[in-house]
C-alpha atoms as a PDB file:
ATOM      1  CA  UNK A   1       0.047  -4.430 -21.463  1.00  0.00           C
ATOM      2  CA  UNK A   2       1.789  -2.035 -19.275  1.00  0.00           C
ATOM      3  CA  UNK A   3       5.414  -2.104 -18.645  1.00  0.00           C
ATOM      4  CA  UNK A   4       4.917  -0.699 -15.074  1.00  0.00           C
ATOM      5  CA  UNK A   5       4.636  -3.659 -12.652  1.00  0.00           C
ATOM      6  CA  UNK A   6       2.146  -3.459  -9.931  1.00  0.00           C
ATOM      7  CA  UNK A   7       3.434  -3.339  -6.687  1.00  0.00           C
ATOM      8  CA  UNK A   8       1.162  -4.491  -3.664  1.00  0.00           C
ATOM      9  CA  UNK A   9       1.085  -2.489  -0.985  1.00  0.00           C
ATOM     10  CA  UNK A  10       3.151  -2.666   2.067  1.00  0.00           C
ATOM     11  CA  UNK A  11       1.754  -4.846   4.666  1.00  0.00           C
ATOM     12  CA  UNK A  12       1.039  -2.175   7.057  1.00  0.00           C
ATOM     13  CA  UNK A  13      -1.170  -0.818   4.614  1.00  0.00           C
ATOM     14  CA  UNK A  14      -2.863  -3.619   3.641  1.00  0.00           C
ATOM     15  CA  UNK A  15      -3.285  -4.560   7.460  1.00  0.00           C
ATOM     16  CA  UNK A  16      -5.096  -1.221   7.563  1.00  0.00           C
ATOM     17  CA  UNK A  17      -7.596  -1.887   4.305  1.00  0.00           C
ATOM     18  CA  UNK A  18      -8.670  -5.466   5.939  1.00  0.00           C
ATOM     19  CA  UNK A  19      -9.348  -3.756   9.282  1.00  0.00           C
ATOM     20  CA  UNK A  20     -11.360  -0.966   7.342  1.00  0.00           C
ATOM     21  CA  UNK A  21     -13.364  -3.407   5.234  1.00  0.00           C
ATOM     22  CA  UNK A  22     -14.096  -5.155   8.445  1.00  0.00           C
ATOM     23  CA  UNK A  23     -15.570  -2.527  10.234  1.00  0.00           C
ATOM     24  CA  UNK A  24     -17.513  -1.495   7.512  1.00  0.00           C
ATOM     25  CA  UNK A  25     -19.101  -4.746   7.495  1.00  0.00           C
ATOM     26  CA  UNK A  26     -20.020  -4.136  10.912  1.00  0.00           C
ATOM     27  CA  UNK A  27     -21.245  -1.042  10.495  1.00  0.00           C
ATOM     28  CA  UNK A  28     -23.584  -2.117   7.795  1.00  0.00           C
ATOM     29  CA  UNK A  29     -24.480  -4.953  10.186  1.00  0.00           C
ATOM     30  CA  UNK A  30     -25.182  -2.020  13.253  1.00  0.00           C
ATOM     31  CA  UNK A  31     -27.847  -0.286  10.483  1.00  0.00           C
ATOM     32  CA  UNK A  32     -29.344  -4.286   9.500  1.00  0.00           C
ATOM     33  CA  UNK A  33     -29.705  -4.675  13.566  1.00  0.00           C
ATOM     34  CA  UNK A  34     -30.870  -1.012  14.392  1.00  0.00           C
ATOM     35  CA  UNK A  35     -33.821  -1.646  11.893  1.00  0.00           C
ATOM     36  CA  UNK A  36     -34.724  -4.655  13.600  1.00  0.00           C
ATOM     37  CA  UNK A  37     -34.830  -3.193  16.693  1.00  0.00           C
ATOM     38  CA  UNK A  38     -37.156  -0.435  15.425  1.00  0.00           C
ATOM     39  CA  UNK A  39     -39.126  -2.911  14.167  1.00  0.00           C
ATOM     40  CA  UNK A  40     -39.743  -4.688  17.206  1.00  0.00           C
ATOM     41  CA  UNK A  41     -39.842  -1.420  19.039  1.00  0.00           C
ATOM     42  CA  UNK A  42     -42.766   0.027  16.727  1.00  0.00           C
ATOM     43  CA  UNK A  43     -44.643  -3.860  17.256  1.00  0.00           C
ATOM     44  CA  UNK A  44     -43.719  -3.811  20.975  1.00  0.00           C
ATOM     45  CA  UNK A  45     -45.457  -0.482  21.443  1.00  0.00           C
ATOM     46  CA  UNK A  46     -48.221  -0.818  19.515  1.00  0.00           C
ATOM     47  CA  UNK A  47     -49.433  -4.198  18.448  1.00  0.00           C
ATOM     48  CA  UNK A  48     -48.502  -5.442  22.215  1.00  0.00           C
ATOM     49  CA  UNK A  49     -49.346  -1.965  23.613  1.00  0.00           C
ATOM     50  CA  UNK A  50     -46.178  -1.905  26.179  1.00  0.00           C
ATOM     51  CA  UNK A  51     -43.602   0.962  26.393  1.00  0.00           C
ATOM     52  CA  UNK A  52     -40.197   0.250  25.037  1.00  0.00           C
ATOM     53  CA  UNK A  53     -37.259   0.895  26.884  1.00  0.00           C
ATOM     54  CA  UNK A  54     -33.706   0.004  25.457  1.00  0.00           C
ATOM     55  CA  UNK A  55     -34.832  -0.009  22.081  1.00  0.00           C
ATOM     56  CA  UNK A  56     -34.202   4.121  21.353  1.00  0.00           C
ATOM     57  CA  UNK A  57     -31.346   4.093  23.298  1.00  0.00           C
ATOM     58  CA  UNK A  58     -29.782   1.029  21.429  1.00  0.00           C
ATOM     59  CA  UNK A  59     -30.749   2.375  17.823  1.00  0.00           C
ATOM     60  CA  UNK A  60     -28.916   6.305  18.520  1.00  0.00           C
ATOM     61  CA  UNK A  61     -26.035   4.273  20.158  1.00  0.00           C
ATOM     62  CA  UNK A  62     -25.966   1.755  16.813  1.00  0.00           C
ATOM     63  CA  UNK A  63     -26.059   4.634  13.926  1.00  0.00           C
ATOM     64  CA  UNK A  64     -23.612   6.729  16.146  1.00  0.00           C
ATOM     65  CA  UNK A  65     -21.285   3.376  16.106  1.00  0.00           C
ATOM     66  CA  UNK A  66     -21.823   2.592  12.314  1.00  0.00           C
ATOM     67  CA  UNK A  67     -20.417   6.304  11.464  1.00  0.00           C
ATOM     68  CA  UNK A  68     -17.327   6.243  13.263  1.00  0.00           C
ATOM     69  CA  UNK A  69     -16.941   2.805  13.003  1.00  0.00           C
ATOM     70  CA  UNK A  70     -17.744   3.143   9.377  1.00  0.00           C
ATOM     71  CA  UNK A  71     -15.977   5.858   7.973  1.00  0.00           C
ATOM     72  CA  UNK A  72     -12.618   4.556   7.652  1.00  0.00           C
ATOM     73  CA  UNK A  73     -14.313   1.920   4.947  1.00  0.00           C
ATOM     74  CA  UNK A  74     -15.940   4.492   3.806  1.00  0.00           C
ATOM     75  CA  UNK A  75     -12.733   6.974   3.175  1.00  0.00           C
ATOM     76  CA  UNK A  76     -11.210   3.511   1.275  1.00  0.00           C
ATOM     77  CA  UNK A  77     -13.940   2.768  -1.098  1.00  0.00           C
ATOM     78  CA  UNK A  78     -14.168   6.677  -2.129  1.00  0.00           C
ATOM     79  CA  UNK A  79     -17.890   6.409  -1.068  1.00  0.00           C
ATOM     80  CA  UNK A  80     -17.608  10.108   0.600  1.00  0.00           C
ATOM     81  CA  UNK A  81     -19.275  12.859  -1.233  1.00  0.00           C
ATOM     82  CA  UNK A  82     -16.958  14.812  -3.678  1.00  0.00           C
ATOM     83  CA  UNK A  83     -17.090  17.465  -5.784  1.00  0.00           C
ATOM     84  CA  UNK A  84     -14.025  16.556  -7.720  1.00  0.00           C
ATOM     85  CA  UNK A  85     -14.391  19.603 -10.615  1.00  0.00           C
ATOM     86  CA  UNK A  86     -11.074  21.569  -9.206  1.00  0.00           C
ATOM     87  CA  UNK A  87      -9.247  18.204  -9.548  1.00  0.00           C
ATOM     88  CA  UNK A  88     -10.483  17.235 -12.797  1.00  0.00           C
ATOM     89  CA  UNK A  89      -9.035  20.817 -14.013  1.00  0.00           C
ATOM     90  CA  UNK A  90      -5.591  19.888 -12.482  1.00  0.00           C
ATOM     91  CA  UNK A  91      -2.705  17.950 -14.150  1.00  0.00           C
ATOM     92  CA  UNK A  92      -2.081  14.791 -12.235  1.00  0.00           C
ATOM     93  CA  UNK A  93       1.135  16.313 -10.382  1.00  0.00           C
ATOM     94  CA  UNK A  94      -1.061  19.060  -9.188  1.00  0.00           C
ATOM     95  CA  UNK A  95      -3.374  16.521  -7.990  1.00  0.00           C
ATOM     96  CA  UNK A  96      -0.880  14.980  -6.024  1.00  0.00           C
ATOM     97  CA  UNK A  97      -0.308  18.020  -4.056  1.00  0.00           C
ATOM     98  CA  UNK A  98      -4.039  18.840  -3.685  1.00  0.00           C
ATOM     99  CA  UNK A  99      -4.279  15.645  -2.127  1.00  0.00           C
ATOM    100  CA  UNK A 100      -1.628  15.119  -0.266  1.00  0.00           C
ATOM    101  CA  UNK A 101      -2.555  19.103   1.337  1.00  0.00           C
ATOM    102  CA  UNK A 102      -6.552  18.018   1.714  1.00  0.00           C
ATOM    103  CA  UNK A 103      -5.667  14.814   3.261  1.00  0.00           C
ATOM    104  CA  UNK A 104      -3.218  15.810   5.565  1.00  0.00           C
ATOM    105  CA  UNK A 105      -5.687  18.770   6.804  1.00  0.00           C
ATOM    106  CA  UNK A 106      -8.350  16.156   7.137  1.00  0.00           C
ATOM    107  CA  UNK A 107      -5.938  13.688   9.144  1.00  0.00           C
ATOM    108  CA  UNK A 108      -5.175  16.554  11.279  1.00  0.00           C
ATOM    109  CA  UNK A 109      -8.937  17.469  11.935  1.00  0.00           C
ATOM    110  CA  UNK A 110      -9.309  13.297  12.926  1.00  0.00           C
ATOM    111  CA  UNK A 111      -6.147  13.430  15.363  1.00  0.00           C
ATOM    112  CA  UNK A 112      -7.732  16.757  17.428  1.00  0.00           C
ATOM    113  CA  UNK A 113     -10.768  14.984  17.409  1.00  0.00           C
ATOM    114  CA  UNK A 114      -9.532  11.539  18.473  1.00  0.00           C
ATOM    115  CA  UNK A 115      -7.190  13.516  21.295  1.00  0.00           C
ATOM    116  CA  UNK A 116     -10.625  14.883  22.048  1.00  0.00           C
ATOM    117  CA  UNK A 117     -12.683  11.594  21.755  1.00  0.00           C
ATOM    118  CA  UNK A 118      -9.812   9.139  24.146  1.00  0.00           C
ATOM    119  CA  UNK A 119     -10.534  10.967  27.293  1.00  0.00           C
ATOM    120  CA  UNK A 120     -14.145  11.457  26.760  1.00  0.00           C
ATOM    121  CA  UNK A 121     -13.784   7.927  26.580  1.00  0.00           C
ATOM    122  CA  UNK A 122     -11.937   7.239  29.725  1.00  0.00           C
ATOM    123  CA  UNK A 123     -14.115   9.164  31.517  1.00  0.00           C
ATOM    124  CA  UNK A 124     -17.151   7.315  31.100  1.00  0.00           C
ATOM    125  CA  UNK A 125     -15.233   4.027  31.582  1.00  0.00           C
ATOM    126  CA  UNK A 126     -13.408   5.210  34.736  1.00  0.00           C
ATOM    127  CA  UNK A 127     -16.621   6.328  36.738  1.00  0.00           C
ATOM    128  CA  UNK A 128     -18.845   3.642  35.852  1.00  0.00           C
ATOM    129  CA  UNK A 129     -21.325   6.366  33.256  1.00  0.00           C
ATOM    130  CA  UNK A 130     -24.749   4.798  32.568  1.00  0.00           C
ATOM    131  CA  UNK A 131     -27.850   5.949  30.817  1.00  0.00           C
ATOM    132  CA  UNK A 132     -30.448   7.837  32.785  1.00  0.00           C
ATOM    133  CA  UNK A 133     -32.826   5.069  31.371  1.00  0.00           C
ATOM    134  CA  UNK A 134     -34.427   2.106  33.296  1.00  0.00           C
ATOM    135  CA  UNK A 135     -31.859  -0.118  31.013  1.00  0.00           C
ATOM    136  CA  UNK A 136     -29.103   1.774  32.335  1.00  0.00           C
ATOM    137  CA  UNK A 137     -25.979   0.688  29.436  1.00  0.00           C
ATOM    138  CA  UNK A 138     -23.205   1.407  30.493  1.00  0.00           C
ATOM    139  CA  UNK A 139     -21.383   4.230  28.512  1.00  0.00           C
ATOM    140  CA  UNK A 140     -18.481   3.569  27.977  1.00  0.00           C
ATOM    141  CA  UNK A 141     -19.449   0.990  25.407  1.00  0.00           C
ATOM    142  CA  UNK A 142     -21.407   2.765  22.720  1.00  0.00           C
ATOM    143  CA  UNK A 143     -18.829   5.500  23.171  1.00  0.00           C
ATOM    144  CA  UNK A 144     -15.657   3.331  22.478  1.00  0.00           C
ATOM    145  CA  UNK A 145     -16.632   3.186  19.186  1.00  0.00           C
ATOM    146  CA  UNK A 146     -15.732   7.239  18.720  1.00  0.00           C
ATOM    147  CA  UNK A 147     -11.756   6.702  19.659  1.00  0.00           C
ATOM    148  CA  UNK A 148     -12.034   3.249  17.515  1.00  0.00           C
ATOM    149  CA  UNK A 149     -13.487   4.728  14.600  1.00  0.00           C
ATOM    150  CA  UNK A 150     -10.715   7.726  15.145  1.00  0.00           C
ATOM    151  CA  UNK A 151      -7.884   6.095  15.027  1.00  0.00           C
ATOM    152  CA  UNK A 152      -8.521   3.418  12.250  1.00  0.00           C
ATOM    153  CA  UNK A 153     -10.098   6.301   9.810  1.00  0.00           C
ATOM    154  CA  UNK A 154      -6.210   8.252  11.142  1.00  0.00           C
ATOM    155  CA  UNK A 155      -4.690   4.970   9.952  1.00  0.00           C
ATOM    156  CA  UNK A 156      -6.642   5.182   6.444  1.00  0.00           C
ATOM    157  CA  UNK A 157      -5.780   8.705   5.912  1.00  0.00           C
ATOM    158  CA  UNK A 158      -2.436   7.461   5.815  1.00  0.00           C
ATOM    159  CA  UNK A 159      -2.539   4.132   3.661  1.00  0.00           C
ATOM    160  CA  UNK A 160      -4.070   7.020   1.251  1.00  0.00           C
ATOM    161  CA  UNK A 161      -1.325   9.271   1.727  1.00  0.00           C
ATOM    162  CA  UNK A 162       1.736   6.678   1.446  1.00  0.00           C
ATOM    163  CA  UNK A 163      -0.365   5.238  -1.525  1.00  0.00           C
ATOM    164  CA  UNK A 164      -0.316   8.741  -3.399  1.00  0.00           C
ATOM    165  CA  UNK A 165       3.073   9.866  -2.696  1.00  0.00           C
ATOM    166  CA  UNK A 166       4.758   6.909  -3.360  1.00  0.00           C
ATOM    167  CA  UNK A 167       2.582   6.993  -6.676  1.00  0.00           C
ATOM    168  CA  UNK A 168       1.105   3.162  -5.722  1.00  0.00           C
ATOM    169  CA  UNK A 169      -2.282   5.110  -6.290  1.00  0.00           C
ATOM    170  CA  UNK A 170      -3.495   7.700  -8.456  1.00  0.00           C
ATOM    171  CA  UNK A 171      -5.027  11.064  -6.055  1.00  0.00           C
ATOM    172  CA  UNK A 172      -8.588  10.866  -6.215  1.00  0.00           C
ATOM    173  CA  UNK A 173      -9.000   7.777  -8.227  1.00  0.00           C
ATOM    174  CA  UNK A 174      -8.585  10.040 -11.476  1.00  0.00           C
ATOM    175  CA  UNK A 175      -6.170   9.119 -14.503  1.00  0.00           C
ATOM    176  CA  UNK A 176      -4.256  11.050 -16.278  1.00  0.00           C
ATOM    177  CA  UNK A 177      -6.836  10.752 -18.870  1.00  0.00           C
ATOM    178  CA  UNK A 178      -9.630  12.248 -16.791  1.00  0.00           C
ATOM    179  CA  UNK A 179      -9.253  16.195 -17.512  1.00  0.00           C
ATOM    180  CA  UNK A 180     -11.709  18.809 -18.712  1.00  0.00           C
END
């Protein structure tokens, strides 16, 4: 048994894992619905012979959703591709500061992008944006989901980053014990 106690994490943080595990639910439940729809678009079009006309436009708007809205859970469950060779090399200190300097670079990347992403946003709520298509959705509703996504995956590079530097979590999942 270990004489370090385990300390949960600060409320804030564990706030910001429930939301993430939430909305990766819903993302998986976006993909589940999106291959419904194709399935009904593919019968639609060819067993009944008629065209289909939300259907593409729902699916793109559903797998764009379930990416942003996604990759916060994503970035908590270490389900991201890595090539983790340099830190397996490194002694766990060095780790630290290889990922506390990659996930402050990412987090930085998210914020431009979400600064980006908000007025983008506004935009298409503000003037009433809909789709060229005969279903005519409104914009502004598949495209919250970009600012959303954003901000909570901002909020999860964080969690990681307090987690790491206040040593409640090893950098990159790797023990001590996992060197070359």
């Amino acid at each position: 048994m270990s004489s370090k106690q385990h300390t949960p994490p600060p409320r804030w943080v564990a706030a910001v894992h429930a939301v993430s595990r939430c909305f990766g639910v819903f993302a998986a439940a976006l993909m589940v619905l999106s291959i419904i729809v194709v399935c009904h678009m593919v019968f639609v079009r060819t067993v009944l012979g008629q065209s289909s006309i939300w259907q593409t436009e729902f699916v793109t708007f559903s797998l764009v959703a379930a990416t942003f809205l996604g990759a916060p859970f994503i970035l908590l469950s270490r389900g991201h591709v890595c090539v983790d060779v340099v830190p397996l090399m490194l002694a766990t200190s060095a780790r630290r500061r290889l990922h506390f300097v990659g996930s402050v670079v990412a987090l930085a990347f998210c914020m431009v992008f979400l600064y980006a992403a908000v007025p983008w946003w506004w935009d298409a709520w503000s003037t009433g944006q809909t789709t060229s298509s005969i279903w005519r959705a409104r914009m502004w509703i598949p495209m919250l989901s970009v600012p959303v996504g954003l901000a909570l995956l901002c909020l999860q590079y964080l969690a990681e980053i307090w987690l790491v530097l206040s040593r409640q979590a090893l950098p990159f999942g790797l023990s001590a014990e996992d060197t070359l």
